[in-house]
Protein backbone atom coordinates (compact mmCIF):
# COMPACT_ATOMS: atom_id res chain seq x y z
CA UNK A 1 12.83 6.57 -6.95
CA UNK A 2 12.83 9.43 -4.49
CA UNK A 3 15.32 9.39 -1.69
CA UNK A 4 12.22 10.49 0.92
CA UNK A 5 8.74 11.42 1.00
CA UNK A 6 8.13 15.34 0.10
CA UNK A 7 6.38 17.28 2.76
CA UNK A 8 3.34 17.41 0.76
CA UNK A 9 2.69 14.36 0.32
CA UNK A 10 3.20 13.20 3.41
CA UNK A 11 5.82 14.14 6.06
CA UNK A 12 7.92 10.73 7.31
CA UNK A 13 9.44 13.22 10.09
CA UNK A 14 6.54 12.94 11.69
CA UNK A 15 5.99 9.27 11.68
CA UNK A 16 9.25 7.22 12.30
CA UNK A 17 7.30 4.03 12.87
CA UNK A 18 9.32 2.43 10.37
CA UNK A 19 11.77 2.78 11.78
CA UNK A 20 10.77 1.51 15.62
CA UNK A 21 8.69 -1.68 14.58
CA UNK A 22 10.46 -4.76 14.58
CA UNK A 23 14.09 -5.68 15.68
CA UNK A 24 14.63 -7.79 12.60
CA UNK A 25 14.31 -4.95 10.19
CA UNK A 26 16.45 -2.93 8.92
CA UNK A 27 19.02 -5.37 8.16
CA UNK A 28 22.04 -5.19 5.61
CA UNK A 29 21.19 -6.78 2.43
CA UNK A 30 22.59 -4.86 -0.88
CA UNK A 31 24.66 -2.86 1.21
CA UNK A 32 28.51 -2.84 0.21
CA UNK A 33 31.79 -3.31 2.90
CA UNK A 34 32.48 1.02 1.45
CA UNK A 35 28.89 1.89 2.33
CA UNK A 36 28.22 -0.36 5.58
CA UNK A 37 31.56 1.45 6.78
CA UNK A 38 29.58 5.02 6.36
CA UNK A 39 27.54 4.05 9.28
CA UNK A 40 29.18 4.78 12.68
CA UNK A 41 29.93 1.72 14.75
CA UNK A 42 27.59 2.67 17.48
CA UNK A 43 24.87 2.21 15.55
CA UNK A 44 25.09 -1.17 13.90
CA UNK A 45 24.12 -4.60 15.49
CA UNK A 46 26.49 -6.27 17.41
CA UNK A 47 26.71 -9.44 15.16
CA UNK A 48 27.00 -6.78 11.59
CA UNK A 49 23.69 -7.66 10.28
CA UNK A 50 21.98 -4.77 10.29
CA UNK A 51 21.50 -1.77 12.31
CA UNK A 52 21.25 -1.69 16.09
CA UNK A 53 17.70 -2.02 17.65
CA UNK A 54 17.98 -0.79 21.44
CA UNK A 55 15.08 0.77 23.36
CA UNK A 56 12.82 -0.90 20.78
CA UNK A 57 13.62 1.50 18.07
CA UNK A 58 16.88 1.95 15.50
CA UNK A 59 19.69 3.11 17.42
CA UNK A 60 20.25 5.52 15.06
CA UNK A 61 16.34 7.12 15.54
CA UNK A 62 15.95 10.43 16.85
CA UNK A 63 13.23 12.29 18.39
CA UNK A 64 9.41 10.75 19.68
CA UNK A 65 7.91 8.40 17.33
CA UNK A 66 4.54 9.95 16.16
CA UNK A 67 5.77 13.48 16.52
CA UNK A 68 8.53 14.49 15.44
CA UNK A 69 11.80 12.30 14.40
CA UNK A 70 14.98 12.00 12.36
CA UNK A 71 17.86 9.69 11.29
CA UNK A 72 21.43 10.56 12.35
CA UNK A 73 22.94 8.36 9.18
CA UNK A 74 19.82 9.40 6.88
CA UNK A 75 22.52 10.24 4.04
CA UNK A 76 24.34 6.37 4.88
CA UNK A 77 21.47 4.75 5.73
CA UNK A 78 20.72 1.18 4.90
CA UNK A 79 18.97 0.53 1.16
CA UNK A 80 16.03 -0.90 2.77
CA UNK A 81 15.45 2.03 4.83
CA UNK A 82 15.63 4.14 1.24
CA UNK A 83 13.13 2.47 -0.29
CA UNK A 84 10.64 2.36 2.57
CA UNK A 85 7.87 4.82 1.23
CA UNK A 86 4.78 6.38 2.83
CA UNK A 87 2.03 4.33 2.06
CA UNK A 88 3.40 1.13 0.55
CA UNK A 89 2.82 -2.29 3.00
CA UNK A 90 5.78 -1.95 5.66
CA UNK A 91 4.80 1.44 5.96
CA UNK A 92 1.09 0.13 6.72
CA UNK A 93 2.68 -2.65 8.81
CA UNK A 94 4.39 -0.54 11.10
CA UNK A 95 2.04 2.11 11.60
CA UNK A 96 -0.49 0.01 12.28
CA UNK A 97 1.87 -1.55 15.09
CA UNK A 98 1.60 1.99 16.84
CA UNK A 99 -1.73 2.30 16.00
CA UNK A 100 -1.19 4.85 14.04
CA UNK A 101 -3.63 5.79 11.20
CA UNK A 102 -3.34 4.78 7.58
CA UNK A 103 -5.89 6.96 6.04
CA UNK A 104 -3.93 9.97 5.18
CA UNK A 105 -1.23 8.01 3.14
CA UNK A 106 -0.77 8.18 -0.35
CA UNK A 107 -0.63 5.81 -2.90
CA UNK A 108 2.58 4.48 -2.81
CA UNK A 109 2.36 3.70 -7.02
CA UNK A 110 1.02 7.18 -7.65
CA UNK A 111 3.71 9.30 -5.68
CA UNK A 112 6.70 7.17 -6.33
């Protein structure tokens, strides 16, 4: 599976509803103790279940939803946010939260 969407298929960086839709999500699930430890303190939940959700986005978000964004643990980030891909149903879900269009998305079964 690919570690992010290529450009030309469709750019994530300029998206980031994902990761800005629901407080409950992303939480730690496969993650180990070694890996969870990557991730600075600052940007996990204050009861260690996940990442911190403040400002109703991930903590660890950059940049404007819908423009232009980034992650500043995107090479520790949690497995759920890895296997997030453009196109597939939380993708859908949270885009349509924003009210964002899902016609330019590819086929999640095609691409990855």
């Amino acid at each position: 599976m690919l570690e992010t969407s290529p450009p030309d298929i469709f750019d994530c960086q300029t998206c980031g509803a994902c990761c800005a839709y629901s407080a409950e999500w992303p939480r730690f699930s496969l993650e180990t103790d070694e890996e969870i430890a990557r991730i600075p303190d600052k940007f996990i939940a204050a009861d260690l279940s996940g990442m911190k959700f403040e400002a109703g986005r991930c903590a660890a978000l950059t940049g404007e939803v819908g423009k232009h964004v980034g992650c500043a643990v995107y090479a520790d980030r949690p497995q759920v946010c890895r296997t997030c891909m453009p196109g597939d149903e939380e993708c859908r879900m949270a885009r349509a939260e924003f009210g964002f269009s899902a016609e330019a998305l590819p086929d999640p079964d095609r691409f990855f």
